[in-house]
Protein backbone atom coordinates (compact mmCIF):
# COMPACT_ATOMS: atom_id res chain seq x y z
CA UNK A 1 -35.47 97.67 -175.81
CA UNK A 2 -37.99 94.97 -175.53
CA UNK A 3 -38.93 94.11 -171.86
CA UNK A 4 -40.54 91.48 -170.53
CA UNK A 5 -42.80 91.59 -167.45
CA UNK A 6 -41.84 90.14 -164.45
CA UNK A 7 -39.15 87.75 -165.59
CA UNK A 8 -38.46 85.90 -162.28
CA UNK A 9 -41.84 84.75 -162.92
CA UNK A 10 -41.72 83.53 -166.02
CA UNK A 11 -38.68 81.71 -165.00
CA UNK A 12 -40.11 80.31 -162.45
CA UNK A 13 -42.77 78.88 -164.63
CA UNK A 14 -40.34 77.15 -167.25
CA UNK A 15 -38.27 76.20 -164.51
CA UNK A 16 -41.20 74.35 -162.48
CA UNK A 17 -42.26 73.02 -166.52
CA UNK A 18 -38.95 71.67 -167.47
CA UNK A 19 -38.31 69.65 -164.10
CA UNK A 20 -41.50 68.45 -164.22
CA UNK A 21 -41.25 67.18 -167.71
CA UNK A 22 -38.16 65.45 -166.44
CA UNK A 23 -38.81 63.63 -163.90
CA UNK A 24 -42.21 62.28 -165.32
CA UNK A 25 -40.66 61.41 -169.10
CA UNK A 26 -36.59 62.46 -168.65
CA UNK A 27 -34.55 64.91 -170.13
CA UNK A 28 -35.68 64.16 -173.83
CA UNK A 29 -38.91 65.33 -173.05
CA UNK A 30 -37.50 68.17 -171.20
CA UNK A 31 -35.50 69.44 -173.73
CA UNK A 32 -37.93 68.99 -176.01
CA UNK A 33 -40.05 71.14 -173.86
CA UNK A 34 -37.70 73.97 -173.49
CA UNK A 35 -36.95 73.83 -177.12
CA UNK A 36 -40.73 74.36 -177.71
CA UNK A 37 -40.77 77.31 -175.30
CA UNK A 38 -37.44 79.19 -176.24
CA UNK A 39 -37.92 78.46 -180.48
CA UNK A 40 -41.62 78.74 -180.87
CA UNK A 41 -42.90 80.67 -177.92
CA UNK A 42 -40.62 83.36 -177.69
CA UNK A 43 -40.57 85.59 -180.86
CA UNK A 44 -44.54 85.37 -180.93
CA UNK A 45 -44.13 86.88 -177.16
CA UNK A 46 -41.91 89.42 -178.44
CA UNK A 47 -43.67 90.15 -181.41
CA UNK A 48 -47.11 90.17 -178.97
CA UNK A 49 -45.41 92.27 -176.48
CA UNK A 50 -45.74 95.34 -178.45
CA UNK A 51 -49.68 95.57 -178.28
CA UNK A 52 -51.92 96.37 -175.42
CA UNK A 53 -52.21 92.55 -173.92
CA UNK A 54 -51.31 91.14 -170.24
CA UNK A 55 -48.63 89.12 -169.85
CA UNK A 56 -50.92 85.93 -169.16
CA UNK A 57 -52.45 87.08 -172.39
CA UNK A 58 -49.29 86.75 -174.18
CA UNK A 59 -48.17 83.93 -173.00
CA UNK A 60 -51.31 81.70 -173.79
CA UNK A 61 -51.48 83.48 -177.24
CA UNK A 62 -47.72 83.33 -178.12
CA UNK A 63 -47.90 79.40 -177.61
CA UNK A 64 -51.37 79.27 -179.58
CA UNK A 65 -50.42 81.40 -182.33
CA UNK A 66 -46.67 80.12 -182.13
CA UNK A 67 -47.07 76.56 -183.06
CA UNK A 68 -49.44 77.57 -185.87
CA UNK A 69 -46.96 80.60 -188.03
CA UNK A 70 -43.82 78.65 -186.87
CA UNK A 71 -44.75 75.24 -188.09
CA UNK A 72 -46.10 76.39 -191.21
CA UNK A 73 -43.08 78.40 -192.26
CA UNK A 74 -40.62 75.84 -191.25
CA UNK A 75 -43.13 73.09 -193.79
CA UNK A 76 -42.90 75.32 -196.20
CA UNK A 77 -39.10 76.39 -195.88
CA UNK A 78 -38.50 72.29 -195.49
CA UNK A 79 -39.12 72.16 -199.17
CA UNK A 80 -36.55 74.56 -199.97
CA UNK A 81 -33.33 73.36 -197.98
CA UNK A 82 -32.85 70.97 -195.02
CA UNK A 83 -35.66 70.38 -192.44
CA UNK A 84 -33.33 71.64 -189.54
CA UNK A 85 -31.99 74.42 -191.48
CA UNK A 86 -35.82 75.57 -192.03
CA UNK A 87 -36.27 75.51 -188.08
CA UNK A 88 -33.56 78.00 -187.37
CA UNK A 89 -34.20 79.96 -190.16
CA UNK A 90 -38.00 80.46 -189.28
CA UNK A 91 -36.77 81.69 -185.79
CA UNK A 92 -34.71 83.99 -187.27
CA UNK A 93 -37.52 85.53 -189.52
CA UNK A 94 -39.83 85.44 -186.79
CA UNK A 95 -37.48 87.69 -184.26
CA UNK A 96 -36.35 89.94 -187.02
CA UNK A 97 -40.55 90.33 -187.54
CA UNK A 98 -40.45 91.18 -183.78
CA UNK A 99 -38.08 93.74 -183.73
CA UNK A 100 -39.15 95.28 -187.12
CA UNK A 101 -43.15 95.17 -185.62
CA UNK A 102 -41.30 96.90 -182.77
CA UNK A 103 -39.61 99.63 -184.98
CA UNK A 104 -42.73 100.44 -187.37
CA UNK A 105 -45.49 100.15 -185.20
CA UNK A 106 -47.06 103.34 -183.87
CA UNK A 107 -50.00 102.61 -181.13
CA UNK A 108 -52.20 105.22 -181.04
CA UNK A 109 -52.85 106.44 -177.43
């Protein structure tokens, strides 16, 4: 089971983001926001949370590495088939990564 440290804080966090996001550019921006945190943030965190990092360390690296893998696979997937077809397909791949990184990986202790 993958488990995330202290939740209520990191929904705390999104929380305080995504109302702040909407009352300085309205919900657009917010959902465009939490879209950004749940699609490209999230199976980076997961995939991240099976190695020896903090959780401030996975969150600043998850977003970092996040927009990076997940853009460039959706680019490349947009030439195969429908741009927003590409998007949910890439999170797909990238939490089936997570959970398979989860499976095969054996960390040394």
């Amino acid at each position: 089971m993958i488990k995330i440290e202290n939740f209520a804080f990191i929904a705390a966090i999104t929380a305080l983001i995504a109302a702040f996001f909407y009352f300085l550019l309205g919900f657009s921006a917010m959902v465009t926001i939490l879209g950004i945190i749940i699609l490209v943030m999230t199976p980076v965190y997961l995939i991240l949370d099976n190695f020896g990092f903090s959780q401030s360390e996975k969150i600043v690296f998850s977003f970092l590495i996040g927009i990076g893998i997940f853009s460039s696979i959706a680019y490349w997937l947009g030439f195969l088939m429908p741009f927003k077809v590409a998007i949910f397909v890439t999170f797909i791949l990238l939490v089936i990564s997570a959970f398979a990184v989860k499976k095969f990986l054996v960390i040394k202790q």
